[in-house]
Protein backbone atom coordinates (compact mmCIF):
# COMPACT_ATOMS: atom_id res chain seq x y z
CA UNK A 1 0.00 0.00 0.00
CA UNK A 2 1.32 3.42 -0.79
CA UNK A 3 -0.13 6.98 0.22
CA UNK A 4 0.43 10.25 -0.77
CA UNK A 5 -0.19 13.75 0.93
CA UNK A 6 0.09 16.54 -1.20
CA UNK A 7 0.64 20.28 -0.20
CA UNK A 8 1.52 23.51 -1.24
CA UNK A 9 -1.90 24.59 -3.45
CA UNK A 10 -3.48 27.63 -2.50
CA UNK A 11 -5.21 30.70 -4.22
CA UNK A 12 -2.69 32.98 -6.47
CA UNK A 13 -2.74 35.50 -9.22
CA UNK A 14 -2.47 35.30 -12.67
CA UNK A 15 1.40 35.22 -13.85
CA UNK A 16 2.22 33.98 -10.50
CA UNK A 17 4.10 30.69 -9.26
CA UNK A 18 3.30 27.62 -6.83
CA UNK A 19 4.72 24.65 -6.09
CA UNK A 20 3.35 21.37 -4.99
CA UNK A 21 4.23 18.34 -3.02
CA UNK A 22 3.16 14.99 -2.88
CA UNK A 23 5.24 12.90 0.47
CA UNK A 24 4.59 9.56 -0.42
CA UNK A 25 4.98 6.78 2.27
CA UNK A 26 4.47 2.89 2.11
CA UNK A 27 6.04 0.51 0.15
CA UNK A 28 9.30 1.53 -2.00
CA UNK A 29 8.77 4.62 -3.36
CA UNK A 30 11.95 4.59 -6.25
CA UNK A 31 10.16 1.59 -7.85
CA UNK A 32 7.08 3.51 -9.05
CA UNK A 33 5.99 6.46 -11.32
CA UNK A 34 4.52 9.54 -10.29
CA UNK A 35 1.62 11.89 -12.02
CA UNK A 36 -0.12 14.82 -11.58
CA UNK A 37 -3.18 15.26 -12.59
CA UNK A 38 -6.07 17.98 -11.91
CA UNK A 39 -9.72 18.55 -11.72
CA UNK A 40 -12.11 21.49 -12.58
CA UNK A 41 -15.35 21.77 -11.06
CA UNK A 42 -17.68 19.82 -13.66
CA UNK A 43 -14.83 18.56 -15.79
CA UNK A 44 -13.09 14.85 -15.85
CA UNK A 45 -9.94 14.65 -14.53
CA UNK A 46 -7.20 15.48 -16.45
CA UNK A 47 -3.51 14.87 -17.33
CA UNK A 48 -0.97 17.11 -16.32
CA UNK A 49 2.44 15.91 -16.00
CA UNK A 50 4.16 12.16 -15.51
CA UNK A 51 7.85 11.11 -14.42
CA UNK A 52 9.76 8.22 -14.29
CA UNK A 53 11.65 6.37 -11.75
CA UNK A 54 15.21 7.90 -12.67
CA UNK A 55 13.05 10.68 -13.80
CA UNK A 56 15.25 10.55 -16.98
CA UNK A 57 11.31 10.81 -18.81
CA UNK A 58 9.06 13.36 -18.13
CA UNK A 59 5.92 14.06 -20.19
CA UNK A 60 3.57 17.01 -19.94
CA UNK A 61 0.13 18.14 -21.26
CA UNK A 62 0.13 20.71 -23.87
CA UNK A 63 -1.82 22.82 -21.79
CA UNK A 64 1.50 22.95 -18.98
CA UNK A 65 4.51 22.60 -21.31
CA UNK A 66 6.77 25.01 -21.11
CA UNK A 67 5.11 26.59 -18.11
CA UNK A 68 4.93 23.70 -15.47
CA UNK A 69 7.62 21.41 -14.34
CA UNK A 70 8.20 17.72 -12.56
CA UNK A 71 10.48 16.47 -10.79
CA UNK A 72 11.38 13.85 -8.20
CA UNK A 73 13.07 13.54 -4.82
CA UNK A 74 13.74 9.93 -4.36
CA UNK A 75 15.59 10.19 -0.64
CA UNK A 76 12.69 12.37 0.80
CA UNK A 77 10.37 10.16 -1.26
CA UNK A 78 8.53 13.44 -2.53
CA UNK A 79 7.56 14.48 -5.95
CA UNK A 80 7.24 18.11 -7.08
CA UNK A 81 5.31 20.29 -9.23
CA UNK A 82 6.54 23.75 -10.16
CA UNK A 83 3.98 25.83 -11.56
CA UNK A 84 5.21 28.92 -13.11
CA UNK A 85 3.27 31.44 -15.28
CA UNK A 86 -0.20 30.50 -13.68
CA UNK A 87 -3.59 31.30 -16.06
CA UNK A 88 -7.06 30.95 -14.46
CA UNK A 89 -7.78 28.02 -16.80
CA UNK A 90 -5.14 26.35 -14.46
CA UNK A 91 -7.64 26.36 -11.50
CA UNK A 92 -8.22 23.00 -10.15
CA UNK A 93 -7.93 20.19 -7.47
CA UNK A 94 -4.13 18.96 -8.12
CA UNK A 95 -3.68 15.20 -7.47
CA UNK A 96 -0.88 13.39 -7.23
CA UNK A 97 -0.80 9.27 -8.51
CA UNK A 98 1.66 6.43 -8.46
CA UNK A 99 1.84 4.19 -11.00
CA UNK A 100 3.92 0.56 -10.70
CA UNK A 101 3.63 0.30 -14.73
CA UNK A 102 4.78 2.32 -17.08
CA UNK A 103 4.67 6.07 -16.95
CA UNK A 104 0.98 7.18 -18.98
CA UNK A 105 -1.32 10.24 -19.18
CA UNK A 106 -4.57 8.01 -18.28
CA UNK A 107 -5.44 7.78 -14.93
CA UNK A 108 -6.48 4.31 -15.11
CA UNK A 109 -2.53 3.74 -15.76
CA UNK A 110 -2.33 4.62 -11.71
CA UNK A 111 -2.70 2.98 -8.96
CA UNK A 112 -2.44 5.20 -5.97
CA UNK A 113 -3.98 8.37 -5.26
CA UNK A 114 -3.64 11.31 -2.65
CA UNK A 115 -7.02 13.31 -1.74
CA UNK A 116 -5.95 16.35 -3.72
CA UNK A 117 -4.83 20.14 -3.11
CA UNK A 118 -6.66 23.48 -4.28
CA UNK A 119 -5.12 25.45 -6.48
CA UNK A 120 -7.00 28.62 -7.62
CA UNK A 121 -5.55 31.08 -9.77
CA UNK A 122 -7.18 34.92 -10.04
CA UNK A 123 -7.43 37.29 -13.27
């Protein structure tokens, strides 16, 4: 069994930055892949960024290249999300997943979930 706590969402401007965390804790962590994925009020859930083990591979939506960026902690068994350049069309619960398969943009690829952090983002 794994769980994950993330952190660091909170309300914020437009143009501004965040940065979230998701402490994992449980079985192995450096054998799995992380993800990030968020959800809008009345929307599905949705892709957002995905690394690997090594994090060697990292894959992104469209919507966050360039903008937001993964990466991985494997001693403090924590995975980060910077989020720079914030639009309001990035407001949404941020959830972090683990996957033990190969890193994927569907959420069925995960198995592990944390309960989510608000991020809301002003014009």
């Amino acid at each position: 069994q794994v769980q994950l706590v993330e952190s660091g969402g909170g309300l914020v401007q437009a143009g501004g930055s965040l940065r979230l965390s998701c402490a994992a804790s449980g079985r192995t962590f450096n054998n799995y892949r992380m993800g990030w994925f968020r959800q809008a009020p009345g929307k599905e859930r949705e892709f957002v960024a995905a690394i690997s083990w090594s994090g060697l591979t990292r894959l992104y939506a469209d919507s966050v290249r360039g903008r937001f960026t993964i990466s991985r902690d494997n001693a403090k068994n924590t995975v980060y999300l910077q989020m720079n350049s914030l639009k309001p069309e990035d407001t949404a619960v941020y959830y972090c997943a683990v996957t033990d398969g190969q890193v994927g943009r569907s959420p069925l690829d995960y198995n592990y979930w944390g309960q989510g952090t608000q991020v809301t983002v002003s014009s």
